[in-house]
Protein backbone atom coordinates (compact mmCIF):
# COMPACT_ATOMS: atom_id res chain seq x y z
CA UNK A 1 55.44 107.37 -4.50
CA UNK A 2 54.08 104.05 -3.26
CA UNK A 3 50.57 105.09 -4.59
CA UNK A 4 51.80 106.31 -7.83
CA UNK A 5 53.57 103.25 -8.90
CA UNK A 6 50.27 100.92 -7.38
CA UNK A 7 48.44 102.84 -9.66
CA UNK A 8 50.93 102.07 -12.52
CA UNK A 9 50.85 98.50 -12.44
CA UNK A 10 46.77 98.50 -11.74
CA UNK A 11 46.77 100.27 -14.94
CA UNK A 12 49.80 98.03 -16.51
CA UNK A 13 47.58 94.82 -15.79
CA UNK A 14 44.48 96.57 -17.09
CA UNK A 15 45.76 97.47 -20.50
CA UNK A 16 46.80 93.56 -21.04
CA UNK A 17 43.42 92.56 -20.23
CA UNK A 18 42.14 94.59 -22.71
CA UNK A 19 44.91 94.21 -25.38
CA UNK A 20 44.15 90.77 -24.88
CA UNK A 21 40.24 91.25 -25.33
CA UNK A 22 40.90 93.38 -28.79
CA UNK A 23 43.15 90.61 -30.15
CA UNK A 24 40.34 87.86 -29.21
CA UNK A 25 38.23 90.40 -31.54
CA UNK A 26 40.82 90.33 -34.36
CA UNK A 27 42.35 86.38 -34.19
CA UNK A 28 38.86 85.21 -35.69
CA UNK A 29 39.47 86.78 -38.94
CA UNK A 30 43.66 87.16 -38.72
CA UNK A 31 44.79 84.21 -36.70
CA UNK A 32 48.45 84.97 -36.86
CA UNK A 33 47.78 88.48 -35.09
CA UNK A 34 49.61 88.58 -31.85
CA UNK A 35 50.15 90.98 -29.04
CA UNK A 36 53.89 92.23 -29.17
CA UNK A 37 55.55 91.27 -25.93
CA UNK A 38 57.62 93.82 -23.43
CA UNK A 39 57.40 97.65 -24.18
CA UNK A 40 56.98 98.39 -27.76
CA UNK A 41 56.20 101.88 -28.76
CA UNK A 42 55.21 101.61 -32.55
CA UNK A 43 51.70 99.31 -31.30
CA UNK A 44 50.62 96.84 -28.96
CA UNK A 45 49.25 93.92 -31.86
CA UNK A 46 50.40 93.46 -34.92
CA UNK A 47 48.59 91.33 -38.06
CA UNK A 48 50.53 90.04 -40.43
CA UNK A 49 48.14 88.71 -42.43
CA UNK A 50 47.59 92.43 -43.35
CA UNK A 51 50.88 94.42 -42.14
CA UNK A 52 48.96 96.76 -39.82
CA UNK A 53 49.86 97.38 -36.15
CA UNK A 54 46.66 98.34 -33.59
CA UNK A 55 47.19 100.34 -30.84
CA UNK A 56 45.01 100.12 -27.41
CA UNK A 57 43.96 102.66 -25.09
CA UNK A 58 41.21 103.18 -22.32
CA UNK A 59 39.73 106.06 -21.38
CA UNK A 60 37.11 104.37 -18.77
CA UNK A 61 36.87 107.74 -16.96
CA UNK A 62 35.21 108.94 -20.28
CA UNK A 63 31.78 107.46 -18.35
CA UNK A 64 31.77 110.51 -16.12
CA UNK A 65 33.75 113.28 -18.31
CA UNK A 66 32.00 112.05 -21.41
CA UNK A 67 35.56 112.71 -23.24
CA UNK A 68 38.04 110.70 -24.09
CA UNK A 69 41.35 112.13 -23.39
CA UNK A 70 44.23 111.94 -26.48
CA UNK A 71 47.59 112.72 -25.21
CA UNK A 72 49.93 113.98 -27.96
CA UNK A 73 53.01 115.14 -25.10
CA UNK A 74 54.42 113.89 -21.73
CA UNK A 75 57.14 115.28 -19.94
CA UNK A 76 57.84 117.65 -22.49
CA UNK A 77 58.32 115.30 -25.44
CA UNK A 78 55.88 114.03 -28.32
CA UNK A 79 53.80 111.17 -26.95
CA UNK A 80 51.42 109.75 -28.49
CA UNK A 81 49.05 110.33 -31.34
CA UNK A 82 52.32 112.70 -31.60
CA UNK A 83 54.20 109.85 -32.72
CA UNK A 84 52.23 106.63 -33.06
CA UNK A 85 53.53 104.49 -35.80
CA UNK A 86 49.55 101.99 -35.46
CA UNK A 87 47.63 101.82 -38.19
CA UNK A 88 44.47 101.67 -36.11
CA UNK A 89 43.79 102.74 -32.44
CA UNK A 90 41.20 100.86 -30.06
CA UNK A 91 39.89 103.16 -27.59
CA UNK A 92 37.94 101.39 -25.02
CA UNK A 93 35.89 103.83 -23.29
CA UNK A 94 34.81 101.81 -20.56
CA UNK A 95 31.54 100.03 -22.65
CA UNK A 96 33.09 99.54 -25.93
CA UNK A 97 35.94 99.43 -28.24
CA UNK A 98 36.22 102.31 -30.42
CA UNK A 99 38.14 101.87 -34.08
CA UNK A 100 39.74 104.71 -35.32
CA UNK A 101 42.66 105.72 -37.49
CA UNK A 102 45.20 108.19 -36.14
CA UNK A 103 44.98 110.49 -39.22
CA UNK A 104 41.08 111.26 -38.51
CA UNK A 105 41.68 111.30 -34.43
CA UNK A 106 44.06 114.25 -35.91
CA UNK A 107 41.11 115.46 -38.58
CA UNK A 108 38.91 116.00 -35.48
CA UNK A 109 41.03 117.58 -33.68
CA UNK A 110 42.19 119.76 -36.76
CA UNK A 111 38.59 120.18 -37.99
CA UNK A 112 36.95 121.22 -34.52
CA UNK A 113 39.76 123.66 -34.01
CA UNK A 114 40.38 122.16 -30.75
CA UNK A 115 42.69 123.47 -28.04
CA UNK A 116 45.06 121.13 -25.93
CA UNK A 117 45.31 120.91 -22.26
CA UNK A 118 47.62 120.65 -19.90
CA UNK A 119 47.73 118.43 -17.09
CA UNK A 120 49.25 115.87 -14.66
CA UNK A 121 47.56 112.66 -15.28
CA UNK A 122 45.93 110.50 -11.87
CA UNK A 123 49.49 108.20 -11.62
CA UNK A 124 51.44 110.42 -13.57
CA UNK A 125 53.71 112.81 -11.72
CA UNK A 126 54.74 115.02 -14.86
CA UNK A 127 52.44 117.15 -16.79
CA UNK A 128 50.84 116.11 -20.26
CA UNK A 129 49.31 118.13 -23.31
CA UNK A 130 46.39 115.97 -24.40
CA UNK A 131 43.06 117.02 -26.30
CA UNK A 132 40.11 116.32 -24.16
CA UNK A 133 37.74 115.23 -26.89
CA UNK A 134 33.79 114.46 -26.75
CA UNK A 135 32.66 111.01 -27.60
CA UNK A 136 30.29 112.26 -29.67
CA UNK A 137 32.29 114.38 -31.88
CA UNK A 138 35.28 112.15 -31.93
CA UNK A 139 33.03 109.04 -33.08
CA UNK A 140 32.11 110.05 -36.22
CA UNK A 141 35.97 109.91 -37.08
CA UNK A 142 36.04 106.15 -36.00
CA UNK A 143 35.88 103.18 -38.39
């Protein structure tokens, strides 16, 4: 248990960092955009200027697998791209930031006829249904 929850909060403390490094990428043109504080599951900033909310995710293992990995169920319930309310989700793959919009991340998936897997994520302890995606392919959905 000790490992899993190390693991959690390495993770916790990474996705900050890089929530923080996507806003720094949006403040210059939308300088009331902020990062919403505690757990909020709709999106991690928000930009009022606009009324969109951007959601961040890594995939840094993606440098190996050469996919990124989008979960859509955890523990038996819809996770997710399952039920993401974001306008826009920021995949950093561990050498960039990736924009895409939910609705084609679910085109690709849809148009590729791809098939979800099931696994326990490293940290996790319960199993997931995710769509192991490659970069390639899932980049020409992004913005």
């Amino acid at each position: 248990m000790e490992g899993v929850e190390l693991t959690f909060y390495r993770d916790l403390a990474r996705g900050k960092q890089l929530e923080e490094e996507v806003l720094s990428i949006i403040k210059p043109k939308y300088p009331s955009a902020y990062i919403k504080d505690g757990y909020y599951k709709e999106w991690d900033i928000f930009v009022p200027e606009i009324g969109i909310g951007v959601e961040v995710k890594s995939d840094e293992k993606s440098k190996y697998t050469g996919n990124i990995v989008i979960e859509v169920e955890f523990d038996g319930k819809p996770s997710a791209l399952s039920t993401t309310k974001a306008d826009y989700w920021v995949i950093y793959d561990g050498y960039q930031f990736n924009w895409f919009r939910p609705s084609k991340i679910r085109d690709c998936i849809k148009d590729n006829n791809l098939k979800v897997a099931r696994f326990i994520g490293k940290g996790d302890e319960k199993y997931k249904l995710a769509y192991l995606i490659k970069k390639e392919l899932l980049y020409k959905y992004g913005e």
